[in-house]
C-alpha atoms as a PDB file:
ATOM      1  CA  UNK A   1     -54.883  29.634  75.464  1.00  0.00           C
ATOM      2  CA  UNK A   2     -56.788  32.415  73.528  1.00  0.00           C
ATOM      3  CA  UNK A   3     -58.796  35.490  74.805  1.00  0.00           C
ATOM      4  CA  UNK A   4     -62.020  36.852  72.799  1.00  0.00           C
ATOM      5  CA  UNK A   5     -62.121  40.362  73.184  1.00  0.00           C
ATOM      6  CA  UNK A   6     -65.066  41.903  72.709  1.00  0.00           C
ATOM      7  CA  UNK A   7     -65.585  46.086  72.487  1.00  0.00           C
ATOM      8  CA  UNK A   8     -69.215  47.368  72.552  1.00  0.00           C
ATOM      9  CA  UNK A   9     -71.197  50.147  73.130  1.00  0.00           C
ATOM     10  CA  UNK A  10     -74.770  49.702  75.023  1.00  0.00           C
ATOM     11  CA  UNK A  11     -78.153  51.627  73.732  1.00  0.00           C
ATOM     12  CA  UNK A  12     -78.361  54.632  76.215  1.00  0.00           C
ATOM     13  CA  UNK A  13     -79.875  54.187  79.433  1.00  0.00           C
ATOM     14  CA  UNK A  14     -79.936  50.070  79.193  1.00  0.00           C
ATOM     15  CA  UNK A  15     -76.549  49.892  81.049  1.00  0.00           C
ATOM     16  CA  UNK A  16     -78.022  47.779  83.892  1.00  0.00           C
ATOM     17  CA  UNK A  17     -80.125  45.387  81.909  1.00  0.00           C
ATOM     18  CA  UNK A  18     -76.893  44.669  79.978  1.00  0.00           C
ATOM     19  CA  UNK A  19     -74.581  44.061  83.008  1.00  0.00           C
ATOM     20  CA  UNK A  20     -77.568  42.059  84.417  1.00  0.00           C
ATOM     21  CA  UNK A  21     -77.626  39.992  80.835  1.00  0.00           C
ATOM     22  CA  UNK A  22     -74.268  39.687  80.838  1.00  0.00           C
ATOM     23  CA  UNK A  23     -73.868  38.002  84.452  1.00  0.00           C
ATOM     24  CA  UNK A  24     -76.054  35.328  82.881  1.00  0.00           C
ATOM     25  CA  UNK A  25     -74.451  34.248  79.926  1.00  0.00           C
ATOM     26  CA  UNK A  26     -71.049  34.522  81.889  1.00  0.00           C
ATOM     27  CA  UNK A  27     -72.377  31.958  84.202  1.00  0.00           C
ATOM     28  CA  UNK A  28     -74.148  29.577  81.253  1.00  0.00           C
ATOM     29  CA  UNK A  29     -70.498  30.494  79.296  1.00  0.00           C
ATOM     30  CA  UNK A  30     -68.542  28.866  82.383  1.00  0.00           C
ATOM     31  CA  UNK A  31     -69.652  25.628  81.897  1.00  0.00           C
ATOM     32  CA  UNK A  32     -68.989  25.081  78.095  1.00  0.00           C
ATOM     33  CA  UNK A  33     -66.243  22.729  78.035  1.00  0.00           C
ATOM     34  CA  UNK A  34     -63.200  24.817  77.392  1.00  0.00           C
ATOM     35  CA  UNK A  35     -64.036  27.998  78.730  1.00  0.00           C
ATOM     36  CA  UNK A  36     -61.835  29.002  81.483  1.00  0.00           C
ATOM     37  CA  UNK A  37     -63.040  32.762  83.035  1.00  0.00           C
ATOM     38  CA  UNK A  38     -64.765  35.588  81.556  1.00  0.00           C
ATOM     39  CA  UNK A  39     -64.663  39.201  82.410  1.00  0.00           C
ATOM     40  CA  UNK A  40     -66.800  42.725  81.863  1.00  0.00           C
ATOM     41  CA  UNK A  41     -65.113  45.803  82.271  1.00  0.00           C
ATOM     42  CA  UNK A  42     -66.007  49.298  81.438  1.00  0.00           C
ATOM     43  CA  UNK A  43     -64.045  52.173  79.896  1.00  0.00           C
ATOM     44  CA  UNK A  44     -64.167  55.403  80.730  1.00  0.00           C
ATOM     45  CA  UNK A  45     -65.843  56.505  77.711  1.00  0.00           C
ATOM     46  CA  UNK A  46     -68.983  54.535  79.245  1.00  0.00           C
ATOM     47  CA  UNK A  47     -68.288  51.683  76.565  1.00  0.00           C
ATOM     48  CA  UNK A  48     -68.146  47.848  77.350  1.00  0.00           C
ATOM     49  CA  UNK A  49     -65.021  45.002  76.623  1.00  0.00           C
ATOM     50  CA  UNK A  50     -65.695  41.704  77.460  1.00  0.00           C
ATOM     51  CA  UNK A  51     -63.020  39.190  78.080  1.00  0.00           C
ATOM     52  CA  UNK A  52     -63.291  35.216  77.399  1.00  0.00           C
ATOM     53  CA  UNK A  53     -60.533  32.557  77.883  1.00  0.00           C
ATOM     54  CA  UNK A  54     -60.407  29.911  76.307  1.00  0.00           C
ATOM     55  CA  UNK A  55     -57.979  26.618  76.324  1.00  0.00           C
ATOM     56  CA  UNK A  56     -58.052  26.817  72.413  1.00  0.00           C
ATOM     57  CA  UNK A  57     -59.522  28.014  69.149  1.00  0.00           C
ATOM     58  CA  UNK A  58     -61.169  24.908  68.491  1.00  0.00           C
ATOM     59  CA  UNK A  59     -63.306  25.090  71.819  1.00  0.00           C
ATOM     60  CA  UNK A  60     -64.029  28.780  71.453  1.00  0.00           C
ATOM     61  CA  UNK A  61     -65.072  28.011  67.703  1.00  0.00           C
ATOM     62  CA  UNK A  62     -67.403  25.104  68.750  1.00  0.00           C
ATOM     63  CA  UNK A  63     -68.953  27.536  71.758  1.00  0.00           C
ATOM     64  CA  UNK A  64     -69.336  30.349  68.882  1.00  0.00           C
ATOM     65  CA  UNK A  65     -71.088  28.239  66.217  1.00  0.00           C
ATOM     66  CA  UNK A  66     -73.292  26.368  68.750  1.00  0.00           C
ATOM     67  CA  UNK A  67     -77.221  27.168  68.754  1.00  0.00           C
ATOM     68  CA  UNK A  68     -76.888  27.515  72.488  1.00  0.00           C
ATOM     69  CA  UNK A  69     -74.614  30.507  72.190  1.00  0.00           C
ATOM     70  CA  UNK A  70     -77.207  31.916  69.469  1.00  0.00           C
ATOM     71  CA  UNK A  71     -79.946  31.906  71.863  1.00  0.00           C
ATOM     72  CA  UNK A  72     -77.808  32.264  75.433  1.00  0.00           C
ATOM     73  CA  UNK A  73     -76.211  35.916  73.812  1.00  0.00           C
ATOM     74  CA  UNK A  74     -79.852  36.995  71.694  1.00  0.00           C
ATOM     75  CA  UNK A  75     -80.653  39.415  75.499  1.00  0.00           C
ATOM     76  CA  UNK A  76     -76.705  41.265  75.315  1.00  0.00           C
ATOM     77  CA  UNK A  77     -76.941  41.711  71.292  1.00  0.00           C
ATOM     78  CA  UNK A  78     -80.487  42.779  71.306  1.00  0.00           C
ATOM     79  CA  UNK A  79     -78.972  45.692  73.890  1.00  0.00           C
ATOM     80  CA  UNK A  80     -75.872  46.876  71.852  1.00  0.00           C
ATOM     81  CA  UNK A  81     -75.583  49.184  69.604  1.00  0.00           C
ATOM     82  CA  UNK A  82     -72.189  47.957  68.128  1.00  0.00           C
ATOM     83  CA  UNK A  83     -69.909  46.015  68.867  1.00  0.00           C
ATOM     84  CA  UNK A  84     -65.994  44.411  67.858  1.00  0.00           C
ATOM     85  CA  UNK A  85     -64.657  41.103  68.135  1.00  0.00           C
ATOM     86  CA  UNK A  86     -60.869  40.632  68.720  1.00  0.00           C
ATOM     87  CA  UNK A  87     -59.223  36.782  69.418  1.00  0.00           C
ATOM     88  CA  UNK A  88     -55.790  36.807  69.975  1.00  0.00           C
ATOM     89  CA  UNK A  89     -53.024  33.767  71.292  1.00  0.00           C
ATOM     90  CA  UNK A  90     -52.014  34.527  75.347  1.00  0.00           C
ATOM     91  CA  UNK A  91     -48.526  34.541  75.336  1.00  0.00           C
ATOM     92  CA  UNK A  92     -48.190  34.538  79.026  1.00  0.00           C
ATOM     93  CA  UNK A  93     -50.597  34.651  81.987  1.00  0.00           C
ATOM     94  CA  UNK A  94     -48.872  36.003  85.133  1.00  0.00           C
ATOM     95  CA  UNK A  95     -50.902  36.673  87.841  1.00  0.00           C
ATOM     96  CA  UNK A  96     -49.781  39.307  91.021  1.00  0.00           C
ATOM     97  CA  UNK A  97     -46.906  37.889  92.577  1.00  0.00           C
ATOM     98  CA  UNK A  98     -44.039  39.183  94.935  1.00  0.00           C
ATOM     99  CA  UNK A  99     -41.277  39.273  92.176  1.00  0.00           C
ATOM    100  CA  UNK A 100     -38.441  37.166  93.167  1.00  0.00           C
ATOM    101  CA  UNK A 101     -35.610  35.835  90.766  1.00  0.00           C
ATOM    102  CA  UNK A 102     -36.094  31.803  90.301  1.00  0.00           C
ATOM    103  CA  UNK A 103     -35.549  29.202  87.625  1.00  0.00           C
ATOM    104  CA  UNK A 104     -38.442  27.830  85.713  1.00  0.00           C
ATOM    105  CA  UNK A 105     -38.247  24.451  84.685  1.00  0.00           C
ATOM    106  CA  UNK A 106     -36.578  24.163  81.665  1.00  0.00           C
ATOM    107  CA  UNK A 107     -33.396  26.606  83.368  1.00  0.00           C
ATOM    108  CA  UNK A 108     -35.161  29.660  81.953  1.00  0.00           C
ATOM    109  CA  UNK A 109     -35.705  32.737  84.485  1.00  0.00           C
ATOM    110  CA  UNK A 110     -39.294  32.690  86.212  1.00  0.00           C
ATOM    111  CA  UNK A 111     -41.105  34.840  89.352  1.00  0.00           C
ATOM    112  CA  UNK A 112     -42.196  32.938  91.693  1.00  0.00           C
ATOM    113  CA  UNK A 113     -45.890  33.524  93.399  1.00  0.00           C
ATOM    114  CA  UNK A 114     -46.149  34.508  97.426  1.00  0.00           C
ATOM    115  CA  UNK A 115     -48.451  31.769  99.129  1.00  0.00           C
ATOM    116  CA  UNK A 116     -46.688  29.414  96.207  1.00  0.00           C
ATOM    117  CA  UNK A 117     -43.041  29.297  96.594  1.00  0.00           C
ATOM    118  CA  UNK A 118     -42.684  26.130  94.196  1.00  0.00           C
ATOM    119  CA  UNK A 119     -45.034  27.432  91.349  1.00  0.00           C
ATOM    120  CA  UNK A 120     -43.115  29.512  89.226  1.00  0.00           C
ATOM    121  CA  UNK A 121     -45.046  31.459  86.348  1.00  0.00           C
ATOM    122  CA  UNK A 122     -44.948  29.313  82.800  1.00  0.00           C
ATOM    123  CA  UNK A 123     -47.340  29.265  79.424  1.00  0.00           C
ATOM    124  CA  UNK A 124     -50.757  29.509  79.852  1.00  0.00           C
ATOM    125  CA  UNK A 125     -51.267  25.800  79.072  1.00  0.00           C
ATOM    126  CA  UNK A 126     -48.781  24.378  81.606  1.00  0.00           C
ATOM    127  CA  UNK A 127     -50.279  26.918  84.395  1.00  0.00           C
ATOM    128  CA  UNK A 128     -53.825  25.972  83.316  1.00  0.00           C
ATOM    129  CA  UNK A 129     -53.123  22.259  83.683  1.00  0.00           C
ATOM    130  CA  UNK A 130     -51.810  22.939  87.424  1.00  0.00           C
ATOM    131  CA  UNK A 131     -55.091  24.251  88.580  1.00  0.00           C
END
């Protein structure tokens, strides 16, 4: 799995047309094969990061270089002022759990979820495929 990170800063004042942009090509960006969840967050400094998960480089790569991304992303880069693109490998995905010593699969030490006694926390990929 890979996450796109992307930093930017919003012209002045256009803060809610972004956020309203962005909800749109968040929900068009779901449904691209290979996507798996997307997030906005803002820093205290007022600036903007936007998260994307992806299963793999290739699928981000074909979402990136598509037309449809061109024209689906035209409203949020027509409202930025700059912006920074960061893709980096997830390591490990471990979502809020009540920590409690188990044994993953292959022997190795794992936390196991509340709600999910049996699904201890592994990569990304094998998590992903559990869903």
């Amino acid at each position: 799995m890979i996450r796109a990170t992307l930093q930017l800063r919003v012209r002045a004042g256009r803060e809610p047309e972004f956020e309203a942009a962005w909800r749109l090509v968040a929900r068009a960006t779901s449904r691209w094969p290979g996507n798996l969840r997307q997030a906005l967050l803002r820093e205290a400094d007022g600036g903007y990061v936007i998260t994307s998960d992806w299963v793999d480089r290739g699928a981000f790569g074909s979402f990136e270089r598509s037309e449809e991304q061109d024209v689906l992303t035209a409203p949020i880069r027509a409202l930025r002022e700059s912006a920074r693109m960061d893709i980096a490998d997830v390591i490990l995905h471990v979502d809020a759990v009540d920590a409690v010593d188990a044994v993953g699969p292959a022997g190795e030490p794992a936390v196991v979820g509340v709600g999910a006694p049996d699904r201890p926390v592994t990569t990304p990929t094998e998590s992903e495929h559990r869903q």
